[in-house]
Protein backbone atom coordinates (compact mmCIF):
# COMPACT_ATOMS: atom_id res chain seq x y z
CA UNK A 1 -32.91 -27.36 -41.39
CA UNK A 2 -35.19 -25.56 -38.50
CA UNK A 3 -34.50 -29.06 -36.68
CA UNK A 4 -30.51 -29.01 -36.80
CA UNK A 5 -30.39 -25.22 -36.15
CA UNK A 6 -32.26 -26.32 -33.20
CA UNK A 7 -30.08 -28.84 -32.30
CA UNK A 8 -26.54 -27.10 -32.90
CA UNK A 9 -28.63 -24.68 -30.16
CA UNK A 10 -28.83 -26.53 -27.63
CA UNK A 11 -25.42 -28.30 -28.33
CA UNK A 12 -24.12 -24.34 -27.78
CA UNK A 13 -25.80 -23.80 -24.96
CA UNK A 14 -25.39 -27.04 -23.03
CA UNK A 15 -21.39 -26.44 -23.67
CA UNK A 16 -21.78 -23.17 -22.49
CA UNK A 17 -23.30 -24.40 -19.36
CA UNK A 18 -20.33 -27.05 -19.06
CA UNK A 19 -17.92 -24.39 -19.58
CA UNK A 20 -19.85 -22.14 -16.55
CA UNK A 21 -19.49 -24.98 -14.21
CA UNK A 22 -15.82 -26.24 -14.65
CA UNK A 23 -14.89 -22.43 -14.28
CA UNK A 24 -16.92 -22.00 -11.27
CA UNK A 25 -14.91 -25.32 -9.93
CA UNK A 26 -11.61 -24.01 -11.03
CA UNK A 27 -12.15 -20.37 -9.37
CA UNK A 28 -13.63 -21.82 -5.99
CA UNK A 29 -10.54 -24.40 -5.96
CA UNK A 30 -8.32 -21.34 -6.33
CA UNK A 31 -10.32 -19.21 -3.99
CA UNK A 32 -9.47 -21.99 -1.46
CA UNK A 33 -6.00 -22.22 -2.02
CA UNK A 34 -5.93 -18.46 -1.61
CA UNK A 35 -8.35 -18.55 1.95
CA UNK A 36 -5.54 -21.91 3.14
CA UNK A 37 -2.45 -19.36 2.18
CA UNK A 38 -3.91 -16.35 4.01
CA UNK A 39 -5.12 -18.23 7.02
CA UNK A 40 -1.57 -20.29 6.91
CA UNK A 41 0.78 -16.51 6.87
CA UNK A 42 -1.62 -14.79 9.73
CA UNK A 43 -0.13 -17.00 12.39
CA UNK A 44 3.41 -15.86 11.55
CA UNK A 45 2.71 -12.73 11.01
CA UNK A 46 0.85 -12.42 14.16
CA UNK A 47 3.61 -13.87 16.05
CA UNK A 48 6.04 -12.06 14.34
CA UNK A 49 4.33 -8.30 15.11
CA UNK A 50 3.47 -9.09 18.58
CA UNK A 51 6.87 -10.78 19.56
CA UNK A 52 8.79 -8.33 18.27
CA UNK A 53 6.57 -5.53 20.41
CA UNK A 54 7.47 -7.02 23.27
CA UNK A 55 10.94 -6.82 22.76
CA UNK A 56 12.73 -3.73 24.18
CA UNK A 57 15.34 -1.50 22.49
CA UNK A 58 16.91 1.85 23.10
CA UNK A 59 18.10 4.43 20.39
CA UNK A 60 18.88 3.23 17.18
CA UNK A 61 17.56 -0.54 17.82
CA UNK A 62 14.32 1.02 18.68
CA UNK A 63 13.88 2.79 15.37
CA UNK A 64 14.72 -0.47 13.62
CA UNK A 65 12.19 -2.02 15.22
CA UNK A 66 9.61 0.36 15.01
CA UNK A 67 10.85 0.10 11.01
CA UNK A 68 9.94 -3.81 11.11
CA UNK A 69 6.98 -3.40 12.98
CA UNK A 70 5.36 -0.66 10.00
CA UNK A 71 6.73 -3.16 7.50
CA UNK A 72 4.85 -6.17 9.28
CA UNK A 73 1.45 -4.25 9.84
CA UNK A 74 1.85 -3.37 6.61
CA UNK A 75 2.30 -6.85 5.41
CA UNK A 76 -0.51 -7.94 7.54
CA UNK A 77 -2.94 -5.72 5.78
CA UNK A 78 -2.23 -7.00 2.35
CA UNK A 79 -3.31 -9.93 3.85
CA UNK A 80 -6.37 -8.91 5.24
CA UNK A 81 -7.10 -7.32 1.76
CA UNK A 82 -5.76 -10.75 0.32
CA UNK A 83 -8.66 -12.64 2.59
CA UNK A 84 -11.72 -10.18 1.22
CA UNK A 85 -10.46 -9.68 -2.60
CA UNK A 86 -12.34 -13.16 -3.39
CA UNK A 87 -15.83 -11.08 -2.54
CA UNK A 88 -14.81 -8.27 -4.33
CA UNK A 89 -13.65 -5.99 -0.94
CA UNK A 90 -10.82 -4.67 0.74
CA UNK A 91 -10.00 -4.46 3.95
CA UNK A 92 -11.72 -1.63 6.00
CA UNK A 93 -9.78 1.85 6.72
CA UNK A 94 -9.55 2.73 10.15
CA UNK A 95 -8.68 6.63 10.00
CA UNK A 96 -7.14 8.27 13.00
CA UNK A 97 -5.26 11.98 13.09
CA UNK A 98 -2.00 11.33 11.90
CA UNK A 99 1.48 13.39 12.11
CA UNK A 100 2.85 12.62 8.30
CA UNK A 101 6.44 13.83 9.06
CA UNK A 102 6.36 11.23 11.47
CA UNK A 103 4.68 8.84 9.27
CA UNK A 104 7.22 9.40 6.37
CA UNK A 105 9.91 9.40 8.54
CA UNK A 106 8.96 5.68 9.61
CA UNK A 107 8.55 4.85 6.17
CA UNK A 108 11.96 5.90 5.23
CA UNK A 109 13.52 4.20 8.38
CA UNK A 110 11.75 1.16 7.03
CA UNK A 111 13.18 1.48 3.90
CA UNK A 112 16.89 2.43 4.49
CA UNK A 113 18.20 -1.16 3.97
CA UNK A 114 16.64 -1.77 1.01
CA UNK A 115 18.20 1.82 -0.13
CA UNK A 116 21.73 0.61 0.97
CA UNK A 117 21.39 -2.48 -0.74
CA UNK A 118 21.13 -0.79 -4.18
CA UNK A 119 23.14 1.78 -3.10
CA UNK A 120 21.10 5.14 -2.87
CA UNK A 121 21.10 7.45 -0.45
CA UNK A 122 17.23 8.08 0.31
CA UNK A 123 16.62 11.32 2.70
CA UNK A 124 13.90 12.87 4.31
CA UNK A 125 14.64 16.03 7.07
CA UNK A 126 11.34 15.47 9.46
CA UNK A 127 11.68 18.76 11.11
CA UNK A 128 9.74 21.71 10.63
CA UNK A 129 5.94 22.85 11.85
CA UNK A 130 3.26 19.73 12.63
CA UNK A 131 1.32 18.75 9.39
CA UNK A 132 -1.91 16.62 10.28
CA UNK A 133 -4.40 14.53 7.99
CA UNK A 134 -7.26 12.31 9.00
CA UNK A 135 -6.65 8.99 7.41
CA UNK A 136 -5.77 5.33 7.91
CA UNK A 137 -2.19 5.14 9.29
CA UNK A 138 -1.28 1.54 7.35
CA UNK A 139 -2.96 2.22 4.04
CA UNK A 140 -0.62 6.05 3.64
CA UNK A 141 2.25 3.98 4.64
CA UNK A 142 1.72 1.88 2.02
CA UNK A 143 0.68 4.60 -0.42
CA UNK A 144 4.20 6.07 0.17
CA UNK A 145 6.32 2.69 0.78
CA UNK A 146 5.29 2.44 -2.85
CA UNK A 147 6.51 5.64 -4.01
CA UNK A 148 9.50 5.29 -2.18
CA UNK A 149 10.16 1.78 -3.89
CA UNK A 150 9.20 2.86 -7.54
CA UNK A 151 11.68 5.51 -6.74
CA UNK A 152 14.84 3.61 -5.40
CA UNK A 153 13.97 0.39 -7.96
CA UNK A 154 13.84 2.60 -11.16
CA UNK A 155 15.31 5.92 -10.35
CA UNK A 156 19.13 6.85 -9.37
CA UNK A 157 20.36 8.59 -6.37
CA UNK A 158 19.56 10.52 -4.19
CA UNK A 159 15.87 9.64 -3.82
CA UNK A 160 14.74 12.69 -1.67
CA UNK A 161 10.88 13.22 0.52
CA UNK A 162 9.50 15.95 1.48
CA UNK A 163 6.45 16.94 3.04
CA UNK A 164 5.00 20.53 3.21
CA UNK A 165 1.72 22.26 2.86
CA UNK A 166 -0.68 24.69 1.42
CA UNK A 167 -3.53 26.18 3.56
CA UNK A 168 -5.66 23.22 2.47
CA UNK A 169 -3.56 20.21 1.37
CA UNK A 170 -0.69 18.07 2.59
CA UNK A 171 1.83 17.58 -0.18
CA UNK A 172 4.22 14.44 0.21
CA UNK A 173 7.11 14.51 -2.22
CA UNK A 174 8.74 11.63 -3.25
CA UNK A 175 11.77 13.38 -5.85
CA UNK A 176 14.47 10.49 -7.41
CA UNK A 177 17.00 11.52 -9.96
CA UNK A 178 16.57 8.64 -12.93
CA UNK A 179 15.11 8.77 -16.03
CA UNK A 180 11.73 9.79 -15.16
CA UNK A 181 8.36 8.69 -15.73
CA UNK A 182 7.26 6.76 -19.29
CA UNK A 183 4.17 8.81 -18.85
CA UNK A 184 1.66 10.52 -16.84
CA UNK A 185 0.70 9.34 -13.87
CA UNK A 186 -2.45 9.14 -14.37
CA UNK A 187 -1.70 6.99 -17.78
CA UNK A 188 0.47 4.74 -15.88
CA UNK A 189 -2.56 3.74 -12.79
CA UNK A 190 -5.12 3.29 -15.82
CA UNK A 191 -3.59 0.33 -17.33
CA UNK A 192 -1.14 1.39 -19.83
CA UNK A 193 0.71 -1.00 -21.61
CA UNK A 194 3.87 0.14 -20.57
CA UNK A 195 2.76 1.00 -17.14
CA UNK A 196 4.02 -2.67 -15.95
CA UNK A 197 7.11 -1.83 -14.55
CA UNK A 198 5.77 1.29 -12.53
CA UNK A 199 2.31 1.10 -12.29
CA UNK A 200 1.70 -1.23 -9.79
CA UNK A 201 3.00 0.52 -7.08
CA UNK A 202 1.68 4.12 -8.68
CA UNK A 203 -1.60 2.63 -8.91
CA UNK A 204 -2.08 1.50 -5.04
CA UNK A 205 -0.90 5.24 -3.80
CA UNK A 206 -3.40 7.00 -6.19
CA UNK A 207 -6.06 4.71 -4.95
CA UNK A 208 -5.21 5.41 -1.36
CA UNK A 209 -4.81 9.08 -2.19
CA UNK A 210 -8.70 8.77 -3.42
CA UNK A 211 -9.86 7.12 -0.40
CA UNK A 212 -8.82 9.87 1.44
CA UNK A 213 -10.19 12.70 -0.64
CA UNK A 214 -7.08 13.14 -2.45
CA UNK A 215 -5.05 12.78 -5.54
CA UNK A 216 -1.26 11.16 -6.81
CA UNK A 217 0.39 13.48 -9.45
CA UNK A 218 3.59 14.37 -11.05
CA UNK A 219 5.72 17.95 -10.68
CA UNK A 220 7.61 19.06 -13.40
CA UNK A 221 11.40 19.16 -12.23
CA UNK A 222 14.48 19.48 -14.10
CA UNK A 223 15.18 15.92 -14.14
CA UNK A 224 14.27 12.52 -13.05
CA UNK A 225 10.76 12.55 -11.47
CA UNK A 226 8.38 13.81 -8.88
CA UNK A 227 5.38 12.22 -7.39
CA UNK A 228 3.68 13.87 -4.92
CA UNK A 229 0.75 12.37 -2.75
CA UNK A 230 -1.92 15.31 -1.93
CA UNK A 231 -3.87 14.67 0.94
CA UNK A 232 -6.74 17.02 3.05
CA UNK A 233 -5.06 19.01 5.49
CA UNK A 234 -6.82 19.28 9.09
CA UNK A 235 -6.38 20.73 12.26
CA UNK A 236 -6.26 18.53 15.46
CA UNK A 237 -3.68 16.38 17.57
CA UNK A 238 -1.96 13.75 15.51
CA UNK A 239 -2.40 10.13 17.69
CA UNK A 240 0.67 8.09 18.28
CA UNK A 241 3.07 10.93 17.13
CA UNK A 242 6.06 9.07 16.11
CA UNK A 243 8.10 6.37 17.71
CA UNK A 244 6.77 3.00 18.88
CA UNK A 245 3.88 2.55 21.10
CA UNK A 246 1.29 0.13 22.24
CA UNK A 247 -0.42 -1.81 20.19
CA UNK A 248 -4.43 -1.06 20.66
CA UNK A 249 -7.06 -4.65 21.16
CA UNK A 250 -8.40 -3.01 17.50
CA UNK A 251 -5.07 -3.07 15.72
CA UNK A 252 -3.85 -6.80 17.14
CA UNK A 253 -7.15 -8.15 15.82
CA UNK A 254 -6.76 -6.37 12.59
CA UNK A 255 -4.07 -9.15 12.04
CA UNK A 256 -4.87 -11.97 13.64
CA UNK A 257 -8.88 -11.85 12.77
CA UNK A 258 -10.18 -14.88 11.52
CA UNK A 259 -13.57 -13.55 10.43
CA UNK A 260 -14.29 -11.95 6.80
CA UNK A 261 -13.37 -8.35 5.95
CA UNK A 262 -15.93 -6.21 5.79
């Protein structure tokens, strides 16, 4: 008895050992196929971002463009975070003093066609007093192109932003008039089951709100739902104010590095 005990042992553990090994095959096979797909989209993209810089436009072609190009950065670094997700990592931040009226007002230019295609009228009014955080121009953009497209997939129109402040925090509001939330926010990022359809894009703002030493919540309004991205307010000059401008050596190699992420 002692003997087969033994035996049915081993048997365990020596399938157990199989079963390590053809999953460690099957995950660095994948891991490949994921490190060929990056490395095979950062040549477009690359081309794509620093063709379309050089072009030239005036009025209303340039704030197109400067739409595409946020779209394409961003785009670029979900690929960068793509590239270091098989080592556990994401891509580094590289924080700067930002102006977030101009910020969301890029973010809303980049997301007017989309809005038109379904048919909602999205607004933001950028005017009023300077409101400046220290944080990492691509990753907010993407922390509020997320809220805006939660907003215009599964609210109803209008889907209004605004952006105001308290004497310590900048407050991003991203207002739609649907059927409002399923649940809390903080319910939906944390993996509840019906957090599916929203979740996603509530949990990458929260996480960039907590890389930046804030916080993603929902106001009570009279109908539909409210999101707001807090962020630390700061005093200083916001860099690259609005509009297009050139791209740094730093950001050009942010998309076209070859090397791991940190």
């Amino acid at each position: 008895m002692t003997s087969l005990l033994a035996a049915l042992g081993w048997s365990a553990a020596l399938v157990a050992l199989a079963t390590v090994a053809f999953l460690r095959v099957s995950i660095g096979r994948r891991m490949a196929l994921v490190a060929q797909a990056a490395h095979e989209l950062r040549g477009p993209l690359s081309a794509a971002l620093l063709g379309l810089h050089g072009a030239s436009a005036d009025g209303a072609g340039a704030r197109r463009m400067a739409a595409v190009e946020l779209e394409l950065r961003r785009a670029g670094l979900a690929l960068e975070d793509l590239d270091a997700a098989p080592r556990g990592r994401r891509a580094p931040d590289c924080a700067e003093a930002l102006d977030v009226r101009a910020l969301v007002a890029e973010c809303v230019a980049a997301s007017q066609p989309l809005a038109k295609g379904l048919a909602v009228a999205l607004l933001f009014d950028p005017s009023g007093p300077g409101l400046v955080v220290h944080g990492d121009r691509l990753r907010l953009a993407q922390a509020v192109g997320n809220l805006v497209l939660n907003a215009l997939e599964h609210g109803s129109s209008p889907v209004r932003l605004r952006a105001h402040a308290t004497r310590t925090l900048v407050r991003i509001e991203v207002r739609d008039h649907g059927p409002g939330l399923p649940d809390s926010v903080a319910a939906l990022t944390g993996g509840a089951p019906h957090a599916a359809r929203r979740g996603h894009g509530l949990a990458v703002a929260a996480r960039v709100a907590e890389r930046h030493g804030g916080r993603l919540l929902s106001a009570t309004v009279s109908g539909g739902a409210c999101v707001v991205l807090e962020l630390p307010r700061v005093d200083g000059v916001p860099s690259g104010a609005g509009g297009r401008r050139r791209l740094t050596r730093a950001e050009v190699a942010r998309v076209t590095r070859r090397g791991p992420a940190q």
